[in-house]
C-alpha atoms as a PDB file:
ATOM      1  CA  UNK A   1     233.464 202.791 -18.532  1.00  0.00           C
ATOM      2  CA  UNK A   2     234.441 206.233 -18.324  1.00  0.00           C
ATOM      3  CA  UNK A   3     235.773 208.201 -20.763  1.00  0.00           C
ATOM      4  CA  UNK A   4     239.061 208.760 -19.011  1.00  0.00           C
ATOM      5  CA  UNK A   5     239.169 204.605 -18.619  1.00  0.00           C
ATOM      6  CA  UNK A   6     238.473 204.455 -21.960  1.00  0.00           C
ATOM      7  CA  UNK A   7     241.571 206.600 -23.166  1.00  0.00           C
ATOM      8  CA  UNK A   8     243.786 204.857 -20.859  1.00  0.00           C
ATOM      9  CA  UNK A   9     242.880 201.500 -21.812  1.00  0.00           C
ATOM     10  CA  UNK A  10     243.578 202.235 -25.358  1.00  0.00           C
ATOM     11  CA  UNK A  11     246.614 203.875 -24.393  1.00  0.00           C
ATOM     12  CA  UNK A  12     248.117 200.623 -22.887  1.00  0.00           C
ATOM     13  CA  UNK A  13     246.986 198.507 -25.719  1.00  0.00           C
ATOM     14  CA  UNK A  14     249.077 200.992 -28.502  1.00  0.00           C
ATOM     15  CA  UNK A  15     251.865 201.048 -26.167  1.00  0.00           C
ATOM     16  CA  UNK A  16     251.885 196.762 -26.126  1.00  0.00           C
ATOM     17  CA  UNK A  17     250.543 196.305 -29.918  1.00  0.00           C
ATOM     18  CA  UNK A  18     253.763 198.398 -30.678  1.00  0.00           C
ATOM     19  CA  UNK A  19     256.133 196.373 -28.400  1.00  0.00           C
ATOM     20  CA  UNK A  20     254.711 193.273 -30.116  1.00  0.00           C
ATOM     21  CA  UNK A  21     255.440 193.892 -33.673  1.00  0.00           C
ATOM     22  CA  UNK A  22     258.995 195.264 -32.833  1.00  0.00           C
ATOM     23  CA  UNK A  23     259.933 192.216 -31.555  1.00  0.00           C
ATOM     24  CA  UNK A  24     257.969 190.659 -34.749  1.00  0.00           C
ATOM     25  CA  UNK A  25     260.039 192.287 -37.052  1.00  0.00           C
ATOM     26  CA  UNK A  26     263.668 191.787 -35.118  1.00  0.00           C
ATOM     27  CA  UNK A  27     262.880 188.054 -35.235  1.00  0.00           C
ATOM     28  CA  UNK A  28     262.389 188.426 -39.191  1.00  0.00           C
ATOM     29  CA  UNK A  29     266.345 190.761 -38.755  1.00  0.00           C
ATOM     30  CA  UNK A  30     269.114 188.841 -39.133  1.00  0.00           C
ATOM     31  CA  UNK A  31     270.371 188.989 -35.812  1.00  0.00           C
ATOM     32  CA  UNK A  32     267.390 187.526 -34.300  1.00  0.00           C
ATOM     33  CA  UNK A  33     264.237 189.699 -32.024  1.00  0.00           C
ATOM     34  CA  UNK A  34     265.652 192.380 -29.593  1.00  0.00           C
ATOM     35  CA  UNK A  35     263.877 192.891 -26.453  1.00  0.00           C
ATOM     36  CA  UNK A  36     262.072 196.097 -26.011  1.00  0.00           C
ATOM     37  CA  UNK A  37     264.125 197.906 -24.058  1.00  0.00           C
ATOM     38  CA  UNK A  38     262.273 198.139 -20.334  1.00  0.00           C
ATOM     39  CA  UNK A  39     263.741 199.335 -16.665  1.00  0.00           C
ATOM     40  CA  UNK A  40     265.973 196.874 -15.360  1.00  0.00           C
ATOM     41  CA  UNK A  41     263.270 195.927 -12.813  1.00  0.00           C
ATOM     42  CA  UNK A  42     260.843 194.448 -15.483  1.00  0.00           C
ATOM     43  CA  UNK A  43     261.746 192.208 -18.325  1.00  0.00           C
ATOM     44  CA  UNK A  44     263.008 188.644 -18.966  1.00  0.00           C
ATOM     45  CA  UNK A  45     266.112 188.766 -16.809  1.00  0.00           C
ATOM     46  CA  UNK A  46     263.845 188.381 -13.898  1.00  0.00           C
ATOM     47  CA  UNK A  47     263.585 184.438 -15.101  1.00  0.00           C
ATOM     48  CA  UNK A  48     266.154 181.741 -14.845  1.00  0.00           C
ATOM     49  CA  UNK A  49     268.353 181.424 -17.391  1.00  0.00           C
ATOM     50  CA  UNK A  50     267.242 177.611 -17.738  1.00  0.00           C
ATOM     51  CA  UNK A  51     263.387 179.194 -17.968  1.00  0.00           C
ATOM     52  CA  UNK A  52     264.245 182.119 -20.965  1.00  0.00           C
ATOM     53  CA  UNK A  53     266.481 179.030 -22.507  1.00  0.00           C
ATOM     54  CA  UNK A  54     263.429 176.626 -23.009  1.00  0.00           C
ATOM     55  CA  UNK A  55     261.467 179.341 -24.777  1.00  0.00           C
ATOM     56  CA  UNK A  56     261.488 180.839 -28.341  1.00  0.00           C
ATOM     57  CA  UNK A  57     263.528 183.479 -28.512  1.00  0.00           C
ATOM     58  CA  UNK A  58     260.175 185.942 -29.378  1.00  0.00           C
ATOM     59  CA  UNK A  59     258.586 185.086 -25.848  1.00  0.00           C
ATOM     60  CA  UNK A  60     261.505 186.048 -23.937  1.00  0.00           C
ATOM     61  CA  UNK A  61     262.044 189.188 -26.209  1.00  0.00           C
ATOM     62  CA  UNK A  62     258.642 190.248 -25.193  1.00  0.00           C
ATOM     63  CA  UNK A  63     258.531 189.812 -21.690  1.00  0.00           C
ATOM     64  CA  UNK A  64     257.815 192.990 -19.589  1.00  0.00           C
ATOM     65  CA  UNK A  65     256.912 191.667 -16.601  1.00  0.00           C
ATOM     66  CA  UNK A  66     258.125 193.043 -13.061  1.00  0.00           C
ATOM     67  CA  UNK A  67     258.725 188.837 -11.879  1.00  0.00           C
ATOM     68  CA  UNK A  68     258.069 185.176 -12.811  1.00  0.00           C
ATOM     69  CA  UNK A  69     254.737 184.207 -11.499  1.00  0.00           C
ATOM     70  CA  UNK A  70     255.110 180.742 -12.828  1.00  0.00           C
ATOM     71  CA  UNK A  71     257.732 180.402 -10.057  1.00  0.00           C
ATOM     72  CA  UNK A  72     255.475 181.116  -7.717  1.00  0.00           C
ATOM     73  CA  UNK A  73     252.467 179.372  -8.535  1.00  0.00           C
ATOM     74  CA  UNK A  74     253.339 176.364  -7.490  1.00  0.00           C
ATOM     75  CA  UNK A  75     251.691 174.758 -10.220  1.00  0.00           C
ATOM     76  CA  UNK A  76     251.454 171.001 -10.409  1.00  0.00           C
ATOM     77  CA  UNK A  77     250.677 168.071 -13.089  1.00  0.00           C
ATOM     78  CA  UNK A  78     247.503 168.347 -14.469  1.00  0.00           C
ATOM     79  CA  UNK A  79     246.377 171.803 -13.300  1.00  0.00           C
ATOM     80  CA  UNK A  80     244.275 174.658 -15.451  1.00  0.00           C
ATOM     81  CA  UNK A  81     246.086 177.702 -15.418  1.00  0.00           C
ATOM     82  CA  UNK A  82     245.147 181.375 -16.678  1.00  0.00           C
ATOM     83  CA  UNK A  83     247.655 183.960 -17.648  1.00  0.00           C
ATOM     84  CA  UNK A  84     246.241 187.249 -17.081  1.00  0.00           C
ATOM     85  CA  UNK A  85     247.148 189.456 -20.137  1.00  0.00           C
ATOM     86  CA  UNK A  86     249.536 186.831 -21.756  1.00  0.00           C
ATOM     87  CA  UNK A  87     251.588 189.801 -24.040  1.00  0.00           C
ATOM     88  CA  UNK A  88     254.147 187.069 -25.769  1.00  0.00           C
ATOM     89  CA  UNK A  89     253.459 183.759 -23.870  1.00  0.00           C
ATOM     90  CA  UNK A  90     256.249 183.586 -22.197  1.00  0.00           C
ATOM     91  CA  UNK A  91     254.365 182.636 -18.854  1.00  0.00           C
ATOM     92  CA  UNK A  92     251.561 180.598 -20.402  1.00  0.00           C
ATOM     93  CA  UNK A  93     254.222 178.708 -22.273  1.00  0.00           C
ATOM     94  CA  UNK A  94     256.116 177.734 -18.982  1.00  0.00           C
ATOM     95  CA  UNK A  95     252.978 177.049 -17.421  1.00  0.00           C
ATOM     96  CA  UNK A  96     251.944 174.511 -19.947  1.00  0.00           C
ATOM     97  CA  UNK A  97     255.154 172.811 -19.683  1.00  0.00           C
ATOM     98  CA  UNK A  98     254.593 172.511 -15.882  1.00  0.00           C
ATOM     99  CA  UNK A  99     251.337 171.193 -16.124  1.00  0.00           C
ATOM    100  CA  UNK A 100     252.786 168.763 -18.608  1.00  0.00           C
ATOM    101  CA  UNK A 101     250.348 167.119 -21.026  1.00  0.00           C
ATOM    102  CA  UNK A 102     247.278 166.241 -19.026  1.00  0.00           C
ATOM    103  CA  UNK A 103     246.975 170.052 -17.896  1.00  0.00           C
ATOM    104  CA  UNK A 104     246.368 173.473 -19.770  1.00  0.00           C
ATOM    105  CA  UNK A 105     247.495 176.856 -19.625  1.00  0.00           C
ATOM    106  CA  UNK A 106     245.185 179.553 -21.392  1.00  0.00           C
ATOM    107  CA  UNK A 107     246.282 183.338 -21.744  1.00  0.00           C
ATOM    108  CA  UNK A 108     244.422 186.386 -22.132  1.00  0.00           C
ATOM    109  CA  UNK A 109     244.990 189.039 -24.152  1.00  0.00           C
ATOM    110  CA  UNK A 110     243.361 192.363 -25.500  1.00  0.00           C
ATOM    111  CA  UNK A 111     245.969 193.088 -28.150  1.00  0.00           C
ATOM    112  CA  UNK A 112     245.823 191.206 -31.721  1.00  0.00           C
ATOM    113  CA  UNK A 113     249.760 191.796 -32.165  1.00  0.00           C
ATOM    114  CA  UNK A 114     250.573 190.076 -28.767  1.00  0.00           C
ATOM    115  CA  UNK A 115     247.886 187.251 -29.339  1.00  0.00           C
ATOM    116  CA  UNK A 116     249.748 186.962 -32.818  1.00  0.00           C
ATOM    117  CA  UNK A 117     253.173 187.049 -31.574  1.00  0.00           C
ATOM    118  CA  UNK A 118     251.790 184.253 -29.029  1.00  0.00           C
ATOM    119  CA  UNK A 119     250.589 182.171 -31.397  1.00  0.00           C
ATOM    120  CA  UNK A 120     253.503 181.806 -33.379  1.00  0.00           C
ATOM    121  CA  UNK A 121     255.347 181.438 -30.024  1.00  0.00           C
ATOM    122  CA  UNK A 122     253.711 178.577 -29.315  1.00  0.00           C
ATOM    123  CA  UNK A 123     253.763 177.019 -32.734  1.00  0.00           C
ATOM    124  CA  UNK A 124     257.490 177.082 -32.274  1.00  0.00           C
ATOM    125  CA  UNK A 125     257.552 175.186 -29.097  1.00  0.00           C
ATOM    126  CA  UNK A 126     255.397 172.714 -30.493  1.00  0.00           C
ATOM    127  CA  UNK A 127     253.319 172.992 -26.968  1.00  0.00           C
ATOM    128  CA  UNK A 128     249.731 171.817 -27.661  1.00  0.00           C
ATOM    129  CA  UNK A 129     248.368 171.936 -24.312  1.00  0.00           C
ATOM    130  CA  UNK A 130     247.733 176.236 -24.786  1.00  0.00           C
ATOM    131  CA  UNK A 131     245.079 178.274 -25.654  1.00  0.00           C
ATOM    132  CA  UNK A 132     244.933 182.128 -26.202  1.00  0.00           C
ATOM    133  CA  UNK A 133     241.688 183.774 -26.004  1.00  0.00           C
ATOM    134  CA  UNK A 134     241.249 187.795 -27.083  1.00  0.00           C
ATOM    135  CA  UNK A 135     239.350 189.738 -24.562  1.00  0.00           C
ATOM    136  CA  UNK A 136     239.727 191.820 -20.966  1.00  0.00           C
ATOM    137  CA  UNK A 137     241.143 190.671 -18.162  1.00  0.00           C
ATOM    138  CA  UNK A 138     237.604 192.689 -16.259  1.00  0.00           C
ATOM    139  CA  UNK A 139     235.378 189.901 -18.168  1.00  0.00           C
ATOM    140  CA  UNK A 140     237.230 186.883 -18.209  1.00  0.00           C
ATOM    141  CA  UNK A 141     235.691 185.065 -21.625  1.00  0.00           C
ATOM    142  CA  UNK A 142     235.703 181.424 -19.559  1.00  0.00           C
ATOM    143  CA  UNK A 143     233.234 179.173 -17.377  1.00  0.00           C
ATOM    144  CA  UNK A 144     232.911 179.668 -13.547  1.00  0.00           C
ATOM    145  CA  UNK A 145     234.851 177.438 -11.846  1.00  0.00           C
ATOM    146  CA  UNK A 146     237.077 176.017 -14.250  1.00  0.00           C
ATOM    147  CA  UNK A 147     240.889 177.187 -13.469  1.00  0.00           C
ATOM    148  CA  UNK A 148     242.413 175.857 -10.836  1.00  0.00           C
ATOM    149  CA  UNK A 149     245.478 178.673 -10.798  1.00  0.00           C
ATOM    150  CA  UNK A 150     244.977 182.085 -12.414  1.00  0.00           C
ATOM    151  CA  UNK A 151     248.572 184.329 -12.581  1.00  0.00           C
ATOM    152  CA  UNK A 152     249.433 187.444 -13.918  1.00  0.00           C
ATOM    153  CA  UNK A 153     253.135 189.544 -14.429  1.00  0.00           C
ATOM    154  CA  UNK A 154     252.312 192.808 -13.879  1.00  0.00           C
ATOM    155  CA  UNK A 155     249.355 193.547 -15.510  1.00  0.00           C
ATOM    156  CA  UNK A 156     246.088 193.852 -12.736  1.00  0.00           C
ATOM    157  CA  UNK A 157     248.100 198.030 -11.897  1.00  0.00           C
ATOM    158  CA  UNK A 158     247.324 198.411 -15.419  1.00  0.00           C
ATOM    159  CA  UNK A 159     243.572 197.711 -15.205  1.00  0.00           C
ATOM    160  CA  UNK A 160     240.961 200.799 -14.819  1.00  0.00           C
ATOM    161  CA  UNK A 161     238.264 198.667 -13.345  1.00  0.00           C
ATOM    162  CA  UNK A 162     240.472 196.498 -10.598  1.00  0.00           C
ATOM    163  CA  UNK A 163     237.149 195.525  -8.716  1.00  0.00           C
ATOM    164  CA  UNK A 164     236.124 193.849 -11.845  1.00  0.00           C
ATOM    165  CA  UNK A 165     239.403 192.138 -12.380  1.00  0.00           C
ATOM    166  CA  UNK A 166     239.669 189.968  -8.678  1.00  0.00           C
ATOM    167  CA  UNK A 167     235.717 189.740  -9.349  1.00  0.00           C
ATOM    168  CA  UNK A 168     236.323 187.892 -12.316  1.00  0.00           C
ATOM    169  CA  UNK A 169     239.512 185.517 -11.243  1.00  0.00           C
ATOM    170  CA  UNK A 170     237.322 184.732  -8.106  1.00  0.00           C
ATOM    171  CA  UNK A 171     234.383 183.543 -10.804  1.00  0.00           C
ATOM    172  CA  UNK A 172     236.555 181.471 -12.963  1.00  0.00           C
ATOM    173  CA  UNK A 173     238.501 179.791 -10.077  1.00  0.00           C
ATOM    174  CA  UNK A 174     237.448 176.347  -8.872  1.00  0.00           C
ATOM    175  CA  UNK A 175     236.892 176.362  -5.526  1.00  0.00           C
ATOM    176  CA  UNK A 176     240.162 176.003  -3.152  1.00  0.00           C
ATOM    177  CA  UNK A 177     241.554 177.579  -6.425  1.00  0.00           C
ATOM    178  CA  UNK A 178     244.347 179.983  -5.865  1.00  0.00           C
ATOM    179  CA  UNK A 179     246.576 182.981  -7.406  1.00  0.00           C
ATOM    180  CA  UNK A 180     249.761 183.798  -8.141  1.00  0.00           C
ATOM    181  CA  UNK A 181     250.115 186.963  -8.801  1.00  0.00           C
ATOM    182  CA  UNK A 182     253.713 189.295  -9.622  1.00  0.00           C
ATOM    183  CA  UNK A 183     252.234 193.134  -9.955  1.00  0.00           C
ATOM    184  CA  UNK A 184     253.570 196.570  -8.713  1.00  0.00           C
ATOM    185  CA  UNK A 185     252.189 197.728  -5.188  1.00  0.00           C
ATOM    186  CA  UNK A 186     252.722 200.945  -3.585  1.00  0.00           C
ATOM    187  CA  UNK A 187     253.197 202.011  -0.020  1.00  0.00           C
ATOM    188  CA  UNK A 188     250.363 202.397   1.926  1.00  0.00           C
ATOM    189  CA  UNK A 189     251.899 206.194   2.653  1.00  0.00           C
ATOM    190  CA  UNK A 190     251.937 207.086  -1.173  1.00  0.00           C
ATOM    191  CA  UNK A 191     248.707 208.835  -2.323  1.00  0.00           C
ATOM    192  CA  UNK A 192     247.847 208.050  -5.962  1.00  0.00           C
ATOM    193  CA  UNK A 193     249.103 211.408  -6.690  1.00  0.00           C
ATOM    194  CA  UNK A 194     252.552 210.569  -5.220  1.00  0.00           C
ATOM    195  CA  UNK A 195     252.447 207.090  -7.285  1.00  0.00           C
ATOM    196  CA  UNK A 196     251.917 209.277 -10.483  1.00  0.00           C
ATOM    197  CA  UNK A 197     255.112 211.406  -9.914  1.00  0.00           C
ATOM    198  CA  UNK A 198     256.723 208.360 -10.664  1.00  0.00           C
ATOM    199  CA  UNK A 199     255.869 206.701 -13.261  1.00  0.00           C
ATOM    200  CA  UNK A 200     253.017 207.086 -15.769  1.00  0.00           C
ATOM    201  CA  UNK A 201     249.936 204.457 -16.378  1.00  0.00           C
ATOM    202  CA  UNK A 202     251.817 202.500 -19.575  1.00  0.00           C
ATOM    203  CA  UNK A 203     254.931 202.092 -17.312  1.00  0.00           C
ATOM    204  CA  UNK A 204     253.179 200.070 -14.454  1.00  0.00           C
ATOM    205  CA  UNK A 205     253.476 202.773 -11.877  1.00  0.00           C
ATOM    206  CA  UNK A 206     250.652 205.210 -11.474  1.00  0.00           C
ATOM    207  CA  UNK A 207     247.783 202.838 -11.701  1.00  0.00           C
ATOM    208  CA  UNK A 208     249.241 200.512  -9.000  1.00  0.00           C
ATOM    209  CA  UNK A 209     247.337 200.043  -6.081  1.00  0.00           C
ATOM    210  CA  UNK A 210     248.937 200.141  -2.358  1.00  0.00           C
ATOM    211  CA  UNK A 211     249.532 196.847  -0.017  1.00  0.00           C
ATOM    212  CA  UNK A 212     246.248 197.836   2.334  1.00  0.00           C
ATOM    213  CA  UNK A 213     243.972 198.358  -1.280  1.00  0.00           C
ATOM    214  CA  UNK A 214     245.255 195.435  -2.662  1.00  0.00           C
ATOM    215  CA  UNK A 215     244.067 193.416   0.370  1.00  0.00           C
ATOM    216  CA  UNK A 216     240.615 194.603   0.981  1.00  0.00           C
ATOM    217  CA  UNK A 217     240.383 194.812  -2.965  1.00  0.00           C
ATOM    218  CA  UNK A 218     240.919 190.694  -2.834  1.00  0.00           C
ATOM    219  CA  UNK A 219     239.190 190.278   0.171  1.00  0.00           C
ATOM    220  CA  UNK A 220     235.888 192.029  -0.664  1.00  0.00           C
ATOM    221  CA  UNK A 221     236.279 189.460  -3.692  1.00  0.00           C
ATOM    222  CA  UNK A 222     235.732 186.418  -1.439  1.00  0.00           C
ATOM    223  CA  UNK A 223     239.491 185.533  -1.265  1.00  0.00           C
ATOM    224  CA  UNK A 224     241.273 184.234   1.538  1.00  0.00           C
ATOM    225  CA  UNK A 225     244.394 183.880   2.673  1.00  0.00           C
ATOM    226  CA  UNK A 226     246.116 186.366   1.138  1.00  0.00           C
ATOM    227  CA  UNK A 227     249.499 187.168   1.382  1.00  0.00           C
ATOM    228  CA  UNK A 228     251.752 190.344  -0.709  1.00  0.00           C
ATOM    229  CA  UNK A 229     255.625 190.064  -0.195  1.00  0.00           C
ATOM    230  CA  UNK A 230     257.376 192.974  -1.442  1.00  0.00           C
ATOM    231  CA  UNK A 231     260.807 191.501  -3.716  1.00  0.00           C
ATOM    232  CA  UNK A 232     262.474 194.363  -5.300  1.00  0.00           C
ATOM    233  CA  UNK A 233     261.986 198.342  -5.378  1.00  0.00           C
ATOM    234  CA  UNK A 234     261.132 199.556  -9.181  1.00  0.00           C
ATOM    235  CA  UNK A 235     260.458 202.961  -7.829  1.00  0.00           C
ATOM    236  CA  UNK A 236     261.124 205.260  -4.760  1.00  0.00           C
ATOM    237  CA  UNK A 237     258.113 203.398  -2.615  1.00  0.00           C
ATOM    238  CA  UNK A 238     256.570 201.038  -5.019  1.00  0.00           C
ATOM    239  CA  UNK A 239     257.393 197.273  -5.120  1.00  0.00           C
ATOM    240  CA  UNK A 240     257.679 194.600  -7.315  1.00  0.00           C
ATOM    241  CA  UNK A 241     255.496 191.710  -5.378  1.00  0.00           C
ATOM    242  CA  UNK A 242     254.266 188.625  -5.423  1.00  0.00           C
ATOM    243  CA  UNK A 243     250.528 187.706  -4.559  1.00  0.00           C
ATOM    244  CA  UNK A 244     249.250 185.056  -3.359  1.00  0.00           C
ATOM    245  CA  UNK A 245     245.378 184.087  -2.342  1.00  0.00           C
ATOM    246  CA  UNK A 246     243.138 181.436  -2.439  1.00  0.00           C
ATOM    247  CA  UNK A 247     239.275 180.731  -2.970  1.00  0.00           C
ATOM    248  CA  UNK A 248     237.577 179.375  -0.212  1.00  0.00           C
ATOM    249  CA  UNK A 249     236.194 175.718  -0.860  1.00  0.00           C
ATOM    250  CA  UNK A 250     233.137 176.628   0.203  1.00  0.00           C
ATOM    251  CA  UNK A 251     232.790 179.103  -1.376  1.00  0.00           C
ATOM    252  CA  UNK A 252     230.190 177.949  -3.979  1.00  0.00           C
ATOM    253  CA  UNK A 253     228.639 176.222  -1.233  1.00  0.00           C
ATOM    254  CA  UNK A 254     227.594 179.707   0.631  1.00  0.00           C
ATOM    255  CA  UNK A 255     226.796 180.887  -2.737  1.00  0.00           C
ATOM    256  CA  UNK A 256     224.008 178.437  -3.415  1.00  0.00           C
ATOM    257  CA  UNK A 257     222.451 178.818  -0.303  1.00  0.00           C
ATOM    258  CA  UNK A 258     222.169 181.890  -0.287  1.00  0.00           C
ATOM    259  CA  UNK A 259     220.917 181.508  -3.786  1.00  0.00           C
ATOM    260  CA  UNK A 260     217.981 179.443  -2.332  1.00  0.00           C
ATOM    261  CA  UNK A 261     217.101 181.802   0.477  1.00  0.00           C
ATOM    262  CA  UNK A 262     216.733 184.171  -1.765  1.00  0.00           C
ATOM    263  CA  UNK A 263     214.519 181.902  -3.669  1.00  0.00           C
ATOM    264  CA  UNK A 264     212.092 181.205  -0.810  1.00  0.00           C
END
């Protein structure tokens, strides 16, 4: 990783360690946790009032999402599902309760405040069917092909190695697994330069990939059917969006033989 990667990367991870213990410490206040104040366009009002509701107060505080993957998803009973850097819970908590008791919802997380505020989130939902693992969302600390849904709420614009990141989800995905993805995707006009005038890294803008680099991005993954449909502007030519892909079935299939060819 480049240095450059390797000051951003840090960067993001003060700005969310900090979000994570103010909302720690307004849900020790009197009047309860605040949420960090974030754009209108990102943020817990983006779920249904019945969703934020069902959830400790923390998880909703600390949402800064740009959507509501788990809405998405389409997840069903049963399923394995992957949060893509958790923050608070709030998706991998909604998750598990779709997935009800016989499934399992795991989020990832780089920051030891979030995973703490997470944790505690959890506790007080009394949902048992979680798990939340430290690490990077560009080396995914779980088996191949063991998640049958991976999402994520605006967090793949943040990564510095975005390659890495559908690399890995593709890995961990059983085949016919899928995504459900909310991020922030540019025009295809917008140079990177353009995306940086506005919005910085932190705020989910400038690292954003366009609609034609997010495709071939998933698609030189192995994914297939993929599908981006813009829902709401959060900048002049940048989108909120929701992605959606899928892992071939055969995907391990091709993979082992080519495996043996190689072999012979």
């Amino acid at each position: 990783m480049s240095e450059q990667s390797t000051d951003l990367r840090e960067t993001v991870r003060e700005r969310y360690a900090a979000a994570a213990v103010k909302v720690t410490k307004g849900g020790a206040a009197c009047c309860g946790p605040q949420p960090v104040e974030v754009d209108k366009n990102f943020g817990s009002t983006l779920y249904t009032a019945d969703d934020r509701d069902a959830l400790p107060a923390e998880a909703v505080a600390a949402s800064f999402g740009c959507g509501n993957p788990t809405a998405v998803a389409e997840l069903r009973e049963g399923e394995r599902v992957l949060d893509l850097g958790s923050g608070g819970g709030i998706d991998v908590l909604l998750s598990a309760r779709r997935v009800g008791p016989t499934g399992k919802a795991f989020g990832l997380d780089m920051t030891e405040e979030m995973l703490a505020l997470a944790l505690a989130n959890a506790a007080k939902a009394r949902a048992t069917n979680v798990e939340f693992l430290k690490g990077t969302i560009e080396a995914i600390p779980l088996p191949a092909n063991t998640i049958d849904v991976v999402i994520s709420n605006c967090v793949i614009n943040l990564s510095t190695d975005k390659p890495a990141v559908f690399a890995e989800t593709f890995r961990v995905l059983k085949p016919g697994g899928r995504i459900g993805v909310s991020d922030v995707v540019a025009d295809d006009t917008l140079t990177p330069a353009q995306r940086a005038e506005r919005g910085d890294y932190v705020g989910c803008i400038a690292g954003a990939l366009s609609f034609a680099e997010y495709q071939a991005g998933l698609q030189a993954a192995g994914f297939i059917d993929i599908e981006l449909t813009p829902t709401h502007l959060v900048a002049d030519g940048m989108h909120s969006a929701i992605v959606r892909a899928t892992k071939p079935v055969a995907a391990d299939a091709s993979s082992e033989a080519m495996r043996s060819a190689d072999a012979c």
